[in-house]
Protein backbone atom coordinates (compact mmCIF):
# COMPACT_ATOMS: atom_id res chain seq x y z
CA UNK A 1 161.69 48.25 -59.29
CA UNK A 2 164.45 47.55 -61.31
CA UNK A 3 167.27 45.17 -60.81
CA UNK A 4 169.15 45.80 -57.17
CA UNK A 5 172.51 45.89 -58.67
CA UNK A 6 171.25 48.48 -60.94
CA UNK A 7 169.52 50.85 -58.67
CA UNK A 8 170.19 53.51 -56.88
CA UNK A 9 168.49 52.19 -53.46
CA UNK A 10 164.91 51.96 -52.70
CA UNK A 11 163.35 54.85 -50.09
CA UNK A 12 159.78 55.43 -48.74
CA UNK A 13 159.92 59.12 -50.33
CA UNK A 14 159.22 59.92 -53.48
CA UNK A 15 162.48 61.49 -54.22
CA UNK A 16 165.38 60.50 -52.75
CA UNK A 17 169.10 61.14 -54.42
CA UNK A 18 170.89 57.64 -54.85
CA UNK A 19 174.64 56.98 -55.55
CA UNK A 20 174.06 57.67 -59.65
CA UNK A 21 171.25 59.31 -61.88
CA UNK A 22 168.61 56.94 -62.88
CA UNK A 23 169.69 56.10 -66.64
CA UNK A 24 166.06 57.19 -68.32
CA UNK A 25 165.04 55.80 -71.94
CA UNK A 26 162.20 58.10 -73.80
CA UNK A 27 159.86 56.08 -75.84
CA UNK A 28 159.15 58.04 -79.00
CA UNK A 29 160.03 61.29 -79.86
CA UNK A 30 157.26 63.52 -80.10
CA UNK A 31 156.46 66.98 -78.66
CA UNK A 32 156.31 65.26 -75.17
CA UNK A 33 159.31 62.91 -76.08
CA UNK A 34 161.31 65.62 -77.02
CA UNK A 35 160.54 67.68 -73.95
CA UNK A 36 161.42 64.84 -71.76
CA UNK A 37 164.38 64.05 -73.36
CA UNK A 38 165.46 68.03 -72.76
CA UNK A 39 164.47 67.81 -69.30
CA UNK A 40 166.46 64.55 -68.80
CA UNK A 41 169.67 66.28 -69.94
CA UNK A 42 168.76 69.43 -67.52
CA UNK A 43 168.92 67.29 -64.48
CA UNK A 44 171.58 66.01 -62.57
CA UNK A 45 169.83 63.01 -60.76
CA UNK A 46 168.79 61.43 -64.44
CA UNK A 47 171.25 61.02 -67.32
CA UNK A 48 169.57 59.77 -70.68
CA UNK A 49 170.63 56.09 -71.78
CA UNK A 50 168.52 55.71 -75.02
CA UNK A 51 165.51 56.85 -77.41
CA UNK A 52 163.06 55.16 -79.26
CA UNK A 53 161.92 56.65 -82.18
CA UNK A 54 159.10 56.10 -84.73
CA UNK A 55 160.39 57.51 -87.58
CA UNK A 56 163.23 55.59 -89.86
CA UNK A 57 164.71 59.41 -90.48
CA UNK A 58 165.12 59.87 -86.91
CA UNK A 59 166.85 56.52 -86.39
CA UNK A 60 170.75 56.54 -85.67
CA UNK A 61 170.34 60.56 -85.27
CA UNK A 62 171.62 62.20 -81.41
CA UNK A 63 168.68 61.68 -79.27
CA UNK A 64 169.53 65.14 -77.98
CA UNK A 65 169.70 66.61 -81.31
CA UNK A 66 166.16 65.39 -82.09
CA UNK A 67 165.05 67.63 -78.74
CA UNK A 68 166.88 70.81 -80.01
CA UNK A 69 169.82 70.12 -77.92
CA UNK A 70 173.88 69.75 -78.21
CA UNK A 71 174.73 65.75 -79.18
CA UNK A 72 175.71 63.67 -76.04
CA UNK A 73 176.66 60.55 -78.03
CA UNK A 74 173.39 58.94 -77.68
CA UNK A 75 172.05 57.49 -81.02
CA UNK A 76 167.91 56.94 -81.19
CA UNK A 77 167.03 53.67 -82.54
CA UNK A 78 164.00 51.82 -83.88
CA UNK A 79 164.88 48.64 -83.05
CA UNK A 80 162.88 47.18 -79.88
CA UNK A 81 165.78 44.86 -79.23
CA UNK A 82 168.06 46.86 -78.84
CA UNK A 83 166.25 48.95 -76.01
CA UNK A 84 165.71 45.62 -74.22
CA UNK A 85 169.41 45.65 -73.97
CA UNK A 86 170.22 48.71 -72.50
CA UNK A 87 171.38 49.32 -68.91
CA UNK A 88 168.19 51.54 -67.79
CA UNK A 89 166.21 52.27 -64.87
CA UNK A 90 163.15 53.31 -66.59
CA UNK A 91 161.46 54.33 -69.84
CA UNK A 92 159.06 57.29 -70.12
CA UNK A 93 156.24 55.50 -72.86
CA UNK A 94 155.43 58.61 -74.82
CA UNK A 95 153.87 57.10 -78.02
CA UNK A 96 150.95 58.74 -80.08
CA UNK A 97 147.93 57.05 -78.62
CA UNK A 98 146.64 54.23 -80.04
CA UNK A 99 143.11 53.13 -80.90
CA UNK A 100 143.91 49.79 -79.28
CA UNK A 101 144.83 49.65 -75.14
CA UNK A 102 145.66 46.19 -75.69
CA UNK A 103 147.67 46.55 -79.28
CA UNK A 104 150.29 48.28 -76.89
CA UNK A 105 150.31 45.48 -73.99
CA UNK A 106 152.94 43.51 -75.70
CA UNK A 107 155.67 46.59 -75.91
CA UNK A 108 155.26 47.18 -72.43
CA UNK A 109 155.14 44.39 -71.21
CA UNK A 110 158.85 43.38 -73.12
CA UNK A 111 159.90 46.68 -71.32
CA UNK A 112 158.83 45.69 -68.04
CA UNK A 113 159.84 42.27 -68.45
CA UNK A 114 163.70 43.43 -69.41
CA UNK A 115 164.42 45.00 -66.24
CA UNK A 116 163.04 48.42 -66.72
CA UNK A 117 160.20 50.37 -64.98
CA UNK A 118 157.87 51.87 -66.64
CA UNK A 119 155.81 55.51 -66.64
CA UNK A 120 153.47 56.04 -69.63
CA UNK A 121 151.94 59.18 -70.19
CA UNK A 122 149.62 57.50 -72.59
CA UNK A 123 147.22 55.32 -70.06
CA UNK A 124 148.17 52.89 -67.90
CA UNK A 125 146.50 55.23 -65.33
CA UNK A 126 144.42 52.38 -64.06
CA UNK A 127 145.14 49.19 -65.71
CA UNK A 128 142.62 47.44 -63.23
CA UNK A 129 139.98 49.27 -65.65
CA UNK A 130 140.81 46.81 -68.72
CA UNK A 131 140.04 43.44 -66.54
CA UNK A 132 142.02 41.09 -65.11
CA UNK A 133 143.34 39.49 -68.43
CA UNK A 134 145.12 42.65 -68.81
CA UNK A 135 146.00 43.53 -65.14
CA UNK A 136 147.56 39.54 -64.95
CA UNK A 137 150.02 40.09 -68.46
CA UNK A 138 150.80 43.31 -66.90
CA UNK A 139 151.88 41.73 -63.27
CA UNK A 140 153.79 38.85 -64.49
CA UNK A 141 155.77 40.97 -66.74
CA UNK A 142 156.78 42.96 -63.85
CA UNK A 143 157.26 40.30 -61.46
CA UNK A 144 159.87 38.49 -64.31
CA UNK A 145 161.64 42.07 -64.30
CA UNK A 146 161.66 42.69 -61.06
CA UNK A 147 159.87 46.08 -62.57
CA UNK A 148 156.69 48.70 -62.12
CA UNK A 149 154.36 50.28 -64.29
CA UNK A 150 153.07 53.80 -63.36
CA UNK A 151 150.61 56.11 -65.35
CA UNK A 152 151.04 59.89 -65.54
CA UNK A 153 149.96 63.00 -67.65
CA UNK A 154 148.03 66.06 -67.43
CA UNK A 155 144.71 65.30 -67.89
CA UNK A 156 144.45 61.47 -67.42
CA UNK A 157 146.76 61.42 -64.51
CA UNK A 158 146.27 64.39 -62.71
CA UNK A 159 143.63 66.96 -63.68
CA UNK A 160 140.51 63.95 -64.10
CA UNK A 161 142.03 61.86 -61.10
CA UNK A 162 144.54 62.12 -58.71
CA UNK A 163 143.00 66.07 -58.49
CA UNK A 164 139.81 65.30 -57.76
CA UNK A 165 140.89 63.00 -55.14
CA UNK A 166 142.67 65.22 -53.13
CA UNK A 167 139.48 67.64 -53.59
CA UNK A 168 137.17 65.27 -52.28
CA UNK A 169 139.95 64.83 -48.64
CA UNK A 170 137.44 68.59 -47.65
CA UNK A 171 134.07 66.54 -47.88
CA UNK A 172 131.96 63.45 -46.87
CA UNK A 173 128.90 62.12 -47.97
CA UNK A 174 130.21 62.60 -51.15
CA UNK A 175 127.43 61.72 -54.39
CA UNK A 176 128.90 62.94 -57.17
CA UNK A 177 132.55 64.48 -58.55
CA UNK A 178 132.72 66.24 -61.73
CA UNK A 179 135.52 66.99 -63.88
CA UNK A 180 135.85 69.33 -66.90
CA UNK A 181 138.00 69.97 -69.62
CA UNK A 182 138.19 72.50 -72.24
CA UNK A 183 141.56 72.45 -74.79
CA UNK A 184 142.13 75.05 -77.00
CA UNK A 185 143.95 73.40 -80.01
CA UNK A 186 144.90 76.67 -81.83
CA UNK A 187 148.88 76.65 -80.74
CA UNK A 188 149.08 72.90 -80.52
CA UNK A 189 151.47 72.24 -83.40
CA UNK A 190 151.22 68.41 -84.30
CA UNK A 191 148.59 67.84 -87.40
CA UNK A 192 149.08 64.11 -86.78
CA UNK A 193 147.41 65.09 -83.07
CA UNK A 194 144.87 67.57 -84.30
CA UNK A 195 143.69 66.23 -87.58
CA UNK A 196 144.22 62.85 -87.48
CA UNK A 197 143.52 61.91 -83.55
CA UNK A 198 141.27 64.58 -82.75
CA UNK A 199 139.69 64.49 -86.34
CA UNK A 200 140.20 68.65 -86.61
CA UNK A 201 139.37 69.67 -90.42
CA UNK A 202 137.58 66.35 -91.52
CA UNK A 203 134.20 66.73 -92.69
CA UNK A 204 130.91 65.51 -90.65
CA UNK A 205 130.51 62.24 -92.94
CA UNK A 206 134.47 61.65 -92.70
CA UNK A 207 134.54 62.11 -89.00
CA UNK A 208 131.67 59.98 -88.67
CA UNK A 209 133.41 56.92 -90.57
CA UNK A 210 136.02 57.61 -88.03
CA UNK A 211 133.77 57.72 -84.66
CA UNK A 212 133.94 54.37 -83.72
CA UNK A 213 137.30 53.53 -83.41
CA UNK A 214 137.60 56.88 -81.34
CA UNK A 215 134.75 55.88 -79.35
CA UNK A 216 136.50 52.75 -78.03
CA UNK A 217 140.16 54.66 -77.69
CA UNK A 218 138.45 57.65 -75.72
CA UNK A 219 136.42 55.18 -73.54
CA UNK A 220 139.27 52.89 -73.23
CA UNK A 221 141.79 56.05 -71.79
CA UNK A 222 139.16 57.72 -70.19
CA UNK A 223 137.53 54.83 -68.21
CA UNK A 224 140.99 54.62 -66.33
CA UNK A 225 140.56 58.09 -64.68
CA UNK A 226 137.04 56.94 -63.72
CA UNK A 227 137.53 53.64 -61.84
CA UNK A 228 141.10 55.09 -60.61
CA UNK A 229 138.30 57.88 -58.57
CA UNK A 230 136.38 55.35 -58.07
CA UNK A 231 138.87 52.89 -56.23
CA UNK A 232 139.84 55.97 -54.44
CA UNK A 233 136.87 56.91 -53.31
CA UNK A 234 135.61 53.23 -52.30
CA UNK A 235 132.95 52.26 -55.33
CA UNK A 236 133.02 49.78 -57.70
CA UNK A 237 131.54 51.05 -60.80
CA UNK A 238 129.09 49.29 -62.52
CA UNK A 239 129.43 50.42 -66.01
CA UNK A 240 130.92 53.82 -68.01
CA UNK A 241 128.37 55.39 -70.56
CA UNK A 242 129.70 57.62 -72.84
CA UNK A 243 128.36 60.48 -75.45
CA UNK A 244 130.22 62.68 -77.78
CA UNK A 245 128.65 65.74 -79.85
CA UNK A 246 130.13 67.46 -83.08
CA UNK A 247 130.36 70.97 -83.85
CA UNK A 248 131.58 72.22 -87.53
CA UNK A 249 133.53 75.36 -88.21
CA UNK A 250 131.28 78.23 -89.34
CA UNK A 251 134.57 80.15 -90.83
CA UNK A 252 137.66 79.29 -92.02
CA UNK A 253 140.18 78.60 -88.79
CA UNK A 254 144.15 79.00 -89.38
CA UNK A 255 145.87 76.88 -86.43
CA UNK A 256 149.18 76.36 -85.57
CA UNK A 257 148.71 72.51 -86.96
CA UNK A 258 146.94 73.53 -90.26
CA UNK A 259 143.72 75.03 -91.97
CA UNK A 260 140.06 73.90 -90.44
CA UNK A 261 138.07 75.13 -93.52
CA UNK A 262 134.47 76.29 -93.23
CA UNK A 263 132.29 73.17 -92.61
CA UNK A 264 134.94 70.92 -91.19
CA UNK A 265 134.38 69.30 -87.39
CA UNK A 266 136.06 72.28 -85.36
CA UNK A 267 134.89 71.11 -81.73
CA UNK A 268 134.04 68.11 -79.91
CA UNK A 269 132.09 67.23 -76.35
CA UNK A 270 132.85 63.65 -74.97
CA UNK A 271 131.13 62.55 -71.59
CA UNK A 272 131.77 59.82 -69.73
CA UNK A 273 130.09 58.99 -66.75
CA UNK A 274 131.02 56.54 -63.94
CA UNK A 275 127.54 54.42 -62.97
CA UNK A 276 127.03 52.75 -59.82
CA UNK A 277 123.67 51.73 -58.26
CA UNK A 278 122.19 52.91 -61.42
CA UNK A 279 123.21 56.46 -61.12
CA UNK A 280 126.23 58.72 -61.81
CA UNK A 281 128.83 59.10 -59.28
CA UNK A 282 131.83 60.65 -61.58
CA UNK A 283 131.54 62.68 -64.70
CA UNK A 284 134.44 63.95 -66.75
CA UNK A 285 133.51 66.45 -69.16
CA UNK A 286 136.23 67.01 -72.08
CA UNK A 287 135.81 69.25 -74.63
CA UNK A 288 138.29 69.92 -77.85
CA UNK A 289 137.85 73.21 -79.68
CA UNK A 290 140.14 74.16 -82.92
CA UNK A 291 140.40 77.50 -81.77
CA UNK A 292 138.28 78.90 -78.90
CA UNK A 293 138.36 82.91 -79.28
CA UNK A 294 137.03 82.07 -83.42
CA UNK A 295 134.10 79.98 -81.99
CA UNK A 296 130.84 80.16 -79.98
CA UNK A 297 131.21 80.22 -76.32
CA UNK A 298 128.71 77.08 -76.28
CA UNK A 299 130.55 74.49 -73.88
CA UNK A 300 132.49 76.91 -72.30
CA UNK A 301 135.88 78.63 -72.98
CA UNK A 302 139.15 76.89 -72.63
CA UNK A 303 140.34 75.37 -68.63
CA UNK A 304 139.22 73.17 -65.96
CA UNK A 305 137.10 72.70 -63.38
CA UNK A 306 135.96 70.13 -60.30
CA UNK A 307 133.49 69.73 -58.24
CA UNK A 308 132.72 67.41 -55.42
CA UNK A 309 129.11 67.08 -54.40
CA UNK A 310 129.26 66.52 -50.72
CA UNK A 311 129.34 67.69 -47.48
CA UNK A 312 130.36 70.18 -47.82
CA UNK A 313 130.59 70.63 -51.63
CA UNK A 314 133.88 71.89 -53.16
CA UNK A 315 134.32 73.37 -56.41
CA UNK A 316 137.64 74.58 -58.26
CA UNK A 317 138.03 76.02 -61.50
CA UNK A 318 141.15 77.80 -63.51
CA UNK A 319 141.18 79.19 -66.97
CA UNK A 320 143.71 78.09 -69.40
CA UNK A 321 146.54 79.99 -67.83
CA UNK A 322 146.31 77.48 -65.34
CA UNK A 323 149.84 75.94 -66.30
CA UNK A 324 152.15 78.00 -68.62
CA UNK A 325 153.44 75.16 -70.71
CA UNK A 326 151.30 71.76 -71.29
CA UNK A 327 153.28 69.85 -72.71
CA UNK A 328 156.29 70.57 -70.39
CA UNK A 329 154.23 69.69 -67.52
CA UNK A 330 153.51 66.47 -68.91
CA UNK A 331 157.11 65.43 -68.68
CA UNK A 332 157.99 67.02 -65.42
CA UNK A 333 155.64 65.20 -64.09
CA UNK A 334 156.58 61.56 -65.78
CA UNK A 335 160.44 62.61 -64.67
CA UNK A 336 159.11 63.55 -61.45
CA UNK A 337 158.03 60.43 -60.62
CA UNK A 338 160.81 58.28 -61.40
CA UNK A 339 162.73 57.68 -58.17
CA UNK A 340 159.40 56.61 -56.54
CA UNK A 341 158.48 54.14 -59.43
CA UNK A 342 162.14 52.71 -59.39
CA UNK A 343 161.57 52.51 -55.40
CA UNK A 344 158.64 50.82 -55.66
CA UNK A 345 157.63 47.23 -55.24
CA UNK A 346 157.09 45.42 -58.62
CA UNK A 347 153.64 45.59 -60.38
CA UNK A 348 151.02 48.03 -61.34
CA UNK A 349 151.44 51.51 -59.34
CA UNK A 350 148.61 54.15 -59.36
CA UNK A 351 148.58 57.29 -58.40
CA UNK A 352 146.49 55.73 -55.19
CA UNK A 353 150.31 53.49 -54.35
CA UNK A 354 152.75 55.89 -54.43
CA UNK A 355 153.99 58.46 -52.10
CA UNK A 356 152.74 61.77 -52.51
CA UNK A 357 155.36 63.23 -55.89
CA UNK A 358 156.72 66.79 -55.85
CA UNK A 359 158.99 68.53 -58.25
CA UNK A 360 162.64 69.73 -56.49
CA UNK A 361 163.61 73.81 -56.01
CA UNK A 362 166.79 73.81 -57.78
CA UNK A 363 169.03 77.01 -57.22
C-alpha cells in the first residue's frame, strides 16, 4: 500500500475508481514494458509517471515514444535514484529475467522501501519459495514503505498457478495436478529472449556450458508456481526435482528472432515436480520449441493443458489460440491488478491474498 496521502483510498474489491489515476512506473522497456507502458496511456484510471530503461540509448528519450506512441513529456531514465524519487503508486518490474532470484532482491526491495508497490511479472509469484531470508528482506522493505509486492504473468502467475487452483475448487481427494506448456517461439521477436535465455541456435556443447545457470533460474521461477499450488492446496512440499531434455534442429529454421541452423538446440522439455511424502503431487510440464509446424510432433504441439487428479478428475486443455496476444496479456494482467495491490495491506501478496482481479468492459 502506498503512502495514504498518496493514494487513491483503499477498498475490499479489486478495482475500485479513486479520486486520481494511480501514477504507474514501468521497469524496463522491453516487449512487455513497452506494452504496458501503451496500455497505461490507454486508460483513464492510470496515468504513467516514469520508465526505467536498460539501455543508455533509450535514456532521456519519451517513455511513450519508446512504446510506439505520441510523447507525453515523460523522459525514461537509467538512474535508480531518480525513480526512488518519483511521486508513484506502483511500478510494473518488467526486467529480462535474471539467472539470480536474489541478484534482483536489492532493486525491489529500494522500490518497495520508497513508497511504491510493486507487481513483477518476472517472479515474485511466491517469494515464500526462496526461504525466509528472502521472504524477511522482502517484508521489512515493505513495512518501511508502507508498500506490497505482488507477482503476475502468463505462465508463472496464472496458467501454472492461480489456474490450476481454481480447477481443483470441482474436486476433492485431490493426488496430483498437472500443468503443461508448449511455446511456439517462431513469431517471438526478441533474440536476446530466444537465443540467449532460451539458448535457441546454440550448439549441444554450447548449450550445455550454459545448462547450469539455467537450471538454477528455471528452478528458481518455476518452484514459485509449485509451492504457491501447494500453499493453496494445503501441502508443504518437501523438495522440487527437476529434468530438462534437448532436441537439435534437423533443418535450417528462419524465426522471427533469427536463424536456428541445422544442428543447433531447437526445443527444450523442463519438468519440475512438487514432492511431498515421497511422491509427486504437482507437475508442470514446459516445453520451448523454435518453431513447432518445422518440427516433430514429439512433446506435443504448441498450448496448455491441466489436470487435477481427484474426485472427480478435471482436465482442461486449449491450443495456442488460447489468447490472441501473449505478451499483451501479460500487461493487462500486471495493470489489472494494480488498484488491489495499492489497496492492499503491506507485504508479500499472492495470488492466494488478493481479491479475485478482473479486467473492466470499457465502451
Amino acid at each position: 500500500m502506498s503512502p495514504a496521502d498518496a493514494s487513491p483510498p483503499a477498498s475490499p474489491s479489486a478495482y475500485s475508481p479513486g479520486p486520481r489515476p494511480y501514477r504507474v512506473v514501468q521497469w524496463a522497456t522491453g516487449a512487455v514494458g513497452r506494452s504496458v507502458i501503451r496500455a497505461v496511456l490507454d486508460r483513464d484510471d492510470l496515468e504513467l509517471a516514469g520508465a526505467w530503461v536498460h539501455s543508455p540509448d533509450k535514456a532521456g528519450v519519451d517513455a511513450a515514444a519508446i512504446a510506439g506512441r505520441a510523447p507525453v513529456g515523460v523522459r525514461a531514465t537509467g538512474d535508480l535514484d531518480e525513480i526512488l524519487d518519483l511521486e508513484a503508486d506502483c511500478v510494473v518490474y518488467a526486467p529480462r529475467p535474471g539467472l539470480d532470484r536474489f541478484a534482483e532482491l536489492e532493486v525491489v526491495c529500494a522500490l518497495l522501501a520508497s513508497g511504491k508497490n510493486v507487481i513483477s511479472l518476472n517472479g515474485f509469484v511466491y517469494p515464500q519459495a526462496h526461504g525466509p531470508q528472502y521472504v524477511n528482506e522482502l517484508e521489512q522493505a515493505c513495512k518501511h514503505g508502507g508498500t506490497s509486492v505482488h507477482g503476475s504473468g502468463i505462465s508463472g502467475g496464472f496458467m501454472a498457478d492461480l489456474l490450476p487452483l481454481v480447477l481443483t475448487r470441482l474436486s476433492s481427494r485431490i493426488g496430483h495436478v498437472y500443468v503443461r506448456e508448449c511455446a511456439d517461439f517462431s513469431r517471438y521477436p526478441s533474440w536476446e529472449m530466444v537465443h540467449r535465455m532460451i539458448g535457441f541456435g546454440k550448439t549441444e556443447e554450447a548449450y550445455l556450458r550454459a545448462l547450469r545457470p539455467a537450471r538454477t533460474a528455471m528452478r528458481g521461477l518455476y518452484s514459485e508456481s509449485l509451492h504457491l499450488v501447494a500453499a493453496g492446496l494445503g501441502v508443504d512440499l518437501d523438495e522440487v526435482d527437476m529434468d530438462v531434455e534437448h532436441r537439435l534442429a534437423r533443418t535450417d529454421l528462419v524465426t522471427a528472432a533469427g536463424p536456428i541452423p541445422r544442428g543447433t538446440v531447437a526445443a527444450a522439455r523442463w519438468t519440475f515436480s512438487g514432492l511431498a511424502a515421497g511422491r509427486p503431487v504437482i507437475t508442470i510440464e514446459v516445453v520451448h520449441k523454435a518453431d513447432a509446424a518445422r518440427m516433430p510432433p514429439e512433446w506435443g504441439g504448441p498450448g496448455y493443458s491441466l489436470r487435477v487428479n481427484g474426485s472427480p478428475s478435471v482436465a482442461l486443455a486449449a491450443d495456442e489460440s488460447w489468447v490472441s496476444d501473449p505478451i499483451t496479456a501479460a500487461a493487462a494482467h500486471a495493470l489489472n491488478a494494480v488498484p488491489a495491490v495499492c489497496a492492499a495491506d503491506p507485504g508479500i501478496r499472492t495470488g492466494l491474498d488478493l481479491p479475485m482481479i478482473s479486467g473492466r468492459i470499457r465502451n
